[in-house]
C-alpha atoms as a PDB file:
ATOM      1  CA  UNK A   1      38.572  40.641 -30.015  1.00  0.00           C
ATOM      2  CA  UNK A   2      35.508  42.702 -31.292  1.00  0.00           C
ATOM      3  CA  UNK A   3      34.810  44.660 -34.608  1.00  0.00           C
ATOM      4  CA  UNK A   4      35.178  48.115 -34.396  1.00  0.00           C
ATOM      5  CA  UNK A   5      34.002  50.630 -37.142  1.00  0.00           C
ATOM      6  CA  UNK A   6      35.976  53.933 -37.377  1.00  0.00           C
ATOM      7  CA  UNK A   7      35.899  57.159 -39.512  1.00  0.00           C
ATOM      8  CA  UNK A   8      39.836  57.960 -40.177  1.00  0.00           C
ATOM      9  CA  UNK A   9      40.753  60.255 -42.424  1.00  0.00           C
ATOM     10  CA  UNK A  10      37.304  60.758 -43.613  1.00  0.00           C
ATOM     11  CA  UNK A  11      37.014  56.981 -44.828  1.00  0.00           C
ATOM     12  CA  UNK A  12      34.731  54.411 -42.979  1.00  0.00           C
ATOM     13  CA  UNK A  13      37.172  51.330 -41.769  1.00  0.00           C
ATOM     14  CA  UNK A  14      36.359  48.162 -40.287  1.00  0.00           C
ATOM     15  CA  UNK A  15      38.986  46.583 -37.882  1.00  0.00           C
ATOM     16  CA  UNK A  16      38.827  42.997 -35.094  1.00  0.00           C
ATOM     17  CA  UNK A  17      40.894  44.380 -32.599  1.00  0.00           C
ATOM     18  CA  UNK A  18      41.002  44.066 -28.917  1.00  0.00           C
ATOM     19  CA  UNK A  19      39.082  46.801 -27.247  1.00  0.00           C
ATOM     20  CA  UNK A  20      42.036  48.131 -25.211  1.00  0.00           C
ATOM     21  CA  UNK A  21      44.055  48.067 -27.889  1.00  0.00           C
ATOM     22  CA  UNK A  22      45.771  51.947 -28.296  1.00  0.00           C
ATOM     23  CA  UNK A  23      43.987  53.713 -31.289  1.00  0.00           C
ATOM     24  CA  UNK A  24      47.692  54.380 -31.947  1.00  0.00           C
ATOM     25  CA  UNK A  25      48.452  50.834 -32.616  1.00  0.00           C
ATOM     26  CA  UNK A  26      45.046  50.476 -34.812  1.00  0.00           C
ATOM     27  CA  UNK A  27      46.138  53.192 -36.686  1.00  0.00           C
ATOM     28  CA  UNK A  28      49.719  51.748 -37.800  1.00  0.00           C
ATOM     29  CA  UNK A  29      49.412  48.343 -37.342  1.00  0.00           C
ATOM     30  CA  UNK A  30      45.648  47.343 -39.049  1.00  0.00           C
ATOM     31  CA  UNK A  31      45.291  50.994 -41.089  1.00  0.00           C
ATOM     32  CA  UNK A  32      49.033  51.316 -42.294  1.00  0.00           C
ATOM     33  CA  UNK A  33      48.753  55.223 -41.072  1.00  0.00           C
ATOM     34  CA  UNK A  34      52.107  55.180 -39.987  1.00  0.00           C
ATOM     35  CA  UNK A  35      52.363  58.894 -39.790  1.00  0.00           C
ATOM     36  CA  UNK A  36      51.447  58.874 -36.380  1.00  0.00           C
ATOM     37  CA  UNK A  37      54.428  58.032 -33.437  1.00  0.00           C
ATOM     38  CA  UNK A  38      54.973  55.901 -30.654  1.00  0.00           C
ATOM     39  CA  UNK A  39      56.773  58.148 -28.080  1.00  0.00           C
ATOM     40  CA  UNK A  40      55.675  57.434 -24.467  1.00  0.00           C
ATOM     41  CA  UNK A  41      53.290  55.362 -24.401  1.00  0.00           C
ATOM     42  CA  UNK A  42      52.555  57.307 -21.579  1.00  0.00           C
ATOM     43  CA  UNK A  43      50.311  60.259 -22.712  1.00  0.00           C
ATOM     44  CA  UNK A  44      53.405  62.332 -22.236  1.00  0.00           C
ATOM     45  CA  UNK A  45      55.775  63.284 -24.714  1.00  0.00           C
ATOM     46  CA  UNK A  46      52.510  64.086 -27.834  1.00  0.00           C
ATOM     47  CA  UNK A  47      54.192  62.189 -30.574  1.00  0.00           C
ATOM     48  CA  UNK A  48      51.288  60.300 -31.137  1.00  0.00           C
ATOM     49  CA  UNK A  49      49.127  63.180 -31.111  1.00  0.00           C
ATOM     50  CA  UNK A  50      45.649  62.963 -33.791  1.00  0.00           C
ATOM     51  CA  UNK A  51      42.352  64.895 -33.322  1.00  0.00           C
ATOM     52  CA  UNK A  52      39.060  62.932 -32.119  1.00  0.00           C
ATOM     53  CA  UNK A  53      36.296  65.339 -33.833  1.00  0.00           C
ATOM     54  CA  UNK A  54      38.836  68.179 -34.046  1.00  0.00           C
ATOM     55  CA  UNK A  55      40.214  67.846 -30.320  1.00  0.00           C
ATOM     56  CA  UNK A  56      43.504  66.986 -30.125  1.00  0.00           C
ATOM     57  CA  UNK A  57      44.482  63.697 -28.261  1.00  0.00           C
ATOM     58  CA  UNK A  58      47.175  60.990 -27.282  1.00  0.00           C
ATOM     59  CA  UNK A  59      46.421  58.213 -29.227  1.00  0.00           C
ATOM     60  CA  UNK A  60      48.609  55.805 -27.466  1.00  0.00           C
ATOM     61  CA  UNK A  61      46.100  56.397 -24.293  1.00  0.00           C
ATOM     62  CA  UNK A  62      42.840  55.928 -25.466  1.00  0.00           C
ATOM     63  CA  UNK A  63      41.395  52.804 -26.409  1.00  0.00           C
ATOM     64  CA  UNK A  64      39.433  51.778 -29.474  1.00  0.00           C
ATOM     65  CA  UNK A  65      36.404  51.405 -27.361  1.00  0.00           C
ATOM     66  CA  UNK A  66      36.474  54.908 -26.181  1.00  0.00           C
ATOM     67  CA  UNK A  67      36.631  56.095 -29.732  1.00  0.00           C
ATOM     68  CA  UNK A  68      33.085  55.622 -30.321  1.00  0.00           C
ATOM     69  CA  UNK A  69      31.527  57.497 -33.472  1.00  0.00           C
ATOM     70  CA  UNK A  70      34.534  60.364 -33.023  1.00  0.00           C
ATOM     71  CA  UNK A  71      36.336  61.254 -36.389  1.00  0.00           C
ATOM     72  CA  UNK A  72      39.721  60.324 -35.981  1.00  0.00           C
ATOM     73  CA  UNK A  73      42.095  62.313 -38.035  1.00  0.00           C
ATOM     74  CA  UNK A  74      45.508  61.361 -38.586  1.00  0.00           C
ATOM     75  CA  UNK A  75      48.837  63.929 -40.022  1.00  0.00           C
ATOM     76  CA  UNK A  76      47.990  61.873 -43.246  1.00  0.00           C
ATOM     77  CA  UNK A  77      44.602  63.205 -43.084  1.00  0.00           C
ATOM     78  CA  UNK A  78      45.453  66.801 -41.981  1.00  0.00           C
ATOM     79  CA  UNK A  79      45.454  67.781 -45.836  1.00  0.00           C
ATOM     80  CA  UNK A  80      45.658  65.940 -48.736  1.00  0.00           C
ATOM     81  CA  UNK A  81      48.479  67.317 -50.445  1.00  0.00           C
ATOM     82  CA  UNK A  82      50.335  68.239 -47.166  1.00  0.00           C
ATOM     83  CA  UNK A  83      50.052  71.800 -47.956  1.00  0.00           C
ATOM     84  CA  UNK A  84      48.199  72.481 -44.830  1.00  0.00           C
ATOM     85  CA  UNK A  85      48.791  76.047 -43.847  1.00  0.00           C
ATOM     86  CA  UNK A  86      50.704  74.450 -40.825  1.00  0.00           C
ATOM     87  CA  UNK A  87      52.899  72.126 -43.275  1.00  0.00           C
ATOM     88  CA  UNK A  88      53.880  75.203 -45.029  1.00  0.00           C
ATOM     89  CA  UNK A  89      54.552  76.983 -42.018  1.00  0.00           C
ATOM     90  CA  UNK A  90      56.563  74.363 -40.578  1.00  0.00           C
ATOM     91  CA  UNK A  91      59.104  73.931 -44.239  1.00  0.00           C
ATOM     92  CA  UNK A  92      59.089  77.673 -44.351  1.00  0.00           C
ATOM     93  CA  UNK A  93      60.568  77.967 -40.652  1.00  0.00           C
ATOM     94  CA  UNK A  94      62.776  74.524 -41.240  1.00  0.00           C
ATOM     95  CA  UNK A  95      61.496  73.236 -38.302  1.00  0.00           C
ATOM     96  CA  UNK A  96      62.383  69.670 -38.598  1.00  0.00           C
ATOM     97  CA  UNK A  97      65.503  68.278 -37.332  1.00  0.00           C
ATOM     98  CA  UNK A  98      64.785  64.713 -36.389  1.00  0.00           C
ATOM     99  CA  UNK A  99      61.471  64.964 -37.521  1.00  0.00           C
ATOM    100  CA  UNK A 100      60.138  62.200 -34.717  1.00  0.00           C
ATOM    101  CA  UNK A 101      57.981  64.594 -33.096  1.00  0.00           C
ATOM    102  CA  UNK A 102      56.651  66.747 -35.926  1.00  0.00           C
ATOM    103  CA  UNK A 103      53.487  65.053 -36.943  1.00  0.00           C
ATOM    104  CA  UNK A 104      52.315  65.279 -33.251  1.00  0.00           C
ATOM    105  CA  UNK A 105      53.482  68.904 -32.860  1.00  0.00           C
ATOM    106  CA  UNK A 106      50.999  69.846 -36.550  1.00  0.00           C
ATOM    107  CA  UNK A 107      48.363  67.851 -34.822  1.00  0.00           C
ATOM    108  CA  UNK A 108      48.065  69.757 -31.926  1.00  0.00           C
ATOM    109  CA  UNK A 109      48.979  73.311 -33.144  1.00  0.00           C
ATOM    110  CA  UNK A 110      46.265  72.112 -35.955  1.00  0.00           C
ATOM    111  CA  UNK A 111      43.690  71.812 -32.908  1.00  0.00           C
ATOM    112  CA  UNK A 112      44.928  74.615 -31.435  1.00  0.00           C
ATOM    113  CA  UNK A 113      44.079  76.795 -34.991  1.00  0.00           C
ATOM    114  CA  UNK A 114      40.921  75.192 -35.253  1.00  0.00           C
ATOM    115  CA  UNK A 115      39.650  76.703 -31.876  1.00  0.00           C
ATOM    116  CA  UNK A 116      41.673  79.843 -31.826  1.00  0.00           C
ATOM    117  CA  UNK A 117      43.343  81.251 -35.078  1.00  0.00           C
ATOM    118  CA  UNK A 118      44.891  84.044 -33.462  1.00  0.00           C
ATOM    119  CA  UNK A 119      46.600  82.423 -30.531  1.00  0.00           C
ATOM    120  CA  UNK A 120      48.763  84.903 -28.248  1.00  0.00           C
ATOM    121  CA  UNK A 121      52.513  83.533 -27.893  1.00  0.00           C
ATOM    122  CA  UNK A 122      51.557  82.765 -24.297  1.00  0.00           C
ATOM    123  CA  UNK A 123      48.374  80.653 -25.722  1.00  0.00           C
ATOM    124  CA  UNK A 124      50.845  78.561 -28.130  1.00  0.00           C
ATOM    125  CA  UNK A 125      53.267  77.919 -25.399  1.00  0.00           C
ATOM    126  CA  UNK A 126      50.236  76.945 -23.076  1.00  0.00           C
ATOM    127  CA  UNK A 127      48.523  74.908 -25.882  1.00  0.00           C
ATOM    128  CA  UNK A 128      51.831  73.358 -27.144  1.00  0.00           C
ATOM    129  CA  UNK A 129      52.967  71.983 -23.342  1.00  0.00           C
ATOM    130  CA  UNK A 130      54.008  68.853 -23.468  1.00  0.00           C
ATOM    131  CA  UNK A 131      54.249  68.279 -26.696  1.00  0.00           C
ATOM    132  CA  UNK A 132      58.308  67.339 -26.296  1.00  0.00           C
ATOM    133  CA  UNK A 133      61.274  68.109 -29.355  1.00  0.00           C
ATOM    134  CA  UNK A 134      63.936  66.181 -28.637  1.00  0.00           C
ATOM    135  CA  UNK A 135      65.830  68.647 -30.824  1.00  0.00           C
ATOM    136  CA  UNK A 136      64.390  71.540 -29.101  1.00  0.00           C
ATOM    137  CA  UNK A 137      63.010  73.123 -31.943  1.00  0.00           C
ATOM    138  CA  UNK A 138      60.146  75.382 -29.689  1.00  0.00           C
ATOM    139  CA  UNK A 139      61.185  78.406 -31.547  1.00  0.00           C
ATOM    140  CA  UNK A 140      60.917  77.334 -34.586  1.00  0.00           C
ATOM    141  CA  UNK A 141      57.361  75.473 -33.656  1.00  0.00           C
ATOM    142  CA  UNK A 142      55.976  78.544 -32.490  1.00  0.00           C
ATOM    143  CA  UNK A 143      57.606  80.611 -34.772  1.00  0.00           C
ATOM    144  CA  UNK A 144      55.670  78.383 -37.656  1.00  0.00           C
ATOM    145  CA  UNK A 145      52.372  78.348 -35.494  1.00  0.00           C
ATOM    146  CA  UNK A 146      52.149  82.340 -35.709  1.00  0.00           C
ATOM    147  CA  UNK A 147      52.976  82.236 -39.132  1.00  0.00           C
ATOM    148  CA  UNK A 148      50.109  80.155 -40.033  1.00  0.00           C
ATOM    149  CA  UNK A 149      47.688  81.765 -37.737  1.00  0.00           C
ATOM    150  CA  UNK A 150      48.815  85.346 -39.591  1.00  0.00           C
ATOM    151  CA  UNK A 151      48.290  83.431 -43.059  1.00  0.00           C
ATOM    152  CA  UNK A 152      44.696  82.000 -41.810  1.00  0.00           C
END
């Protein structure tokens, strides 16, 4: 075990965890963020999907100890009053079925805004591979990305 001191959500936390513990698990089990999924566990399917200093990344991959001084921002921390241009986007297109997958897909189109806000389709399909809908809800997700990219 070792202490660990993060930045989540712009709030300073303190946590004893193992260091190759999943940032994932940190996050829901010690921080009670909950908003972020267990999918894989793999780095594959994006569920678990939060930004380290902006960049998008699979939290159940990297552990605490590679976090460092990064920000780590969470779907809870995306906006305060989840009226996010992309959380807007995404109930004006009724993109949701399941839901499982959603928070991941926001955080990565979110990253994907961040560093381009006027993403071709073929960028949003590039950026958004591999981030998985069970429900196959891709038209919808893009259709919401370039609706908040034409709002931004």
């Amino acid at each position: 075990m070792a202490i660990f001191n993060l930045k989540v959500n712009g709030e300073n936390h303190q946590v004893d965890v193992d260091p190759d513990t999943p940032i994932l698990w940190v996050l829901r089990d010690n921080l009670d963020l909950v908003g972020t999924k267990f999918g894989c566990g793999i780095a594959q399917c994006g569920a678990c999907t939060i930004h380290l200093d902006g960049t998008a990344a699979r939290s159940c991959s990297v552990p605490i100890s590679q976090v460092g001084e990064a920000s780590v921002t969470t779907i809870e921390g995306l906006s305060e009053k989840g009226d996010h241009p992309l959380q807007e986007a995404w109930r004006e297109h009724d993109v949701p079925q399941c839901g499982y997958c959603q928070a991941g897909q926001i955080m990565n189109a979110a990253s994907l805004l961040s560093k381009n806000p006027s993403p071709s389709d073929q960028e949003i399909e590039s950026a958004m591979y591999g981030n998985l809908c069970r429900c196959t809800s891709y038209l919808k997700i893009k259709a919401a990305i370039r609706t908040a990219a034409d709002q931004a």
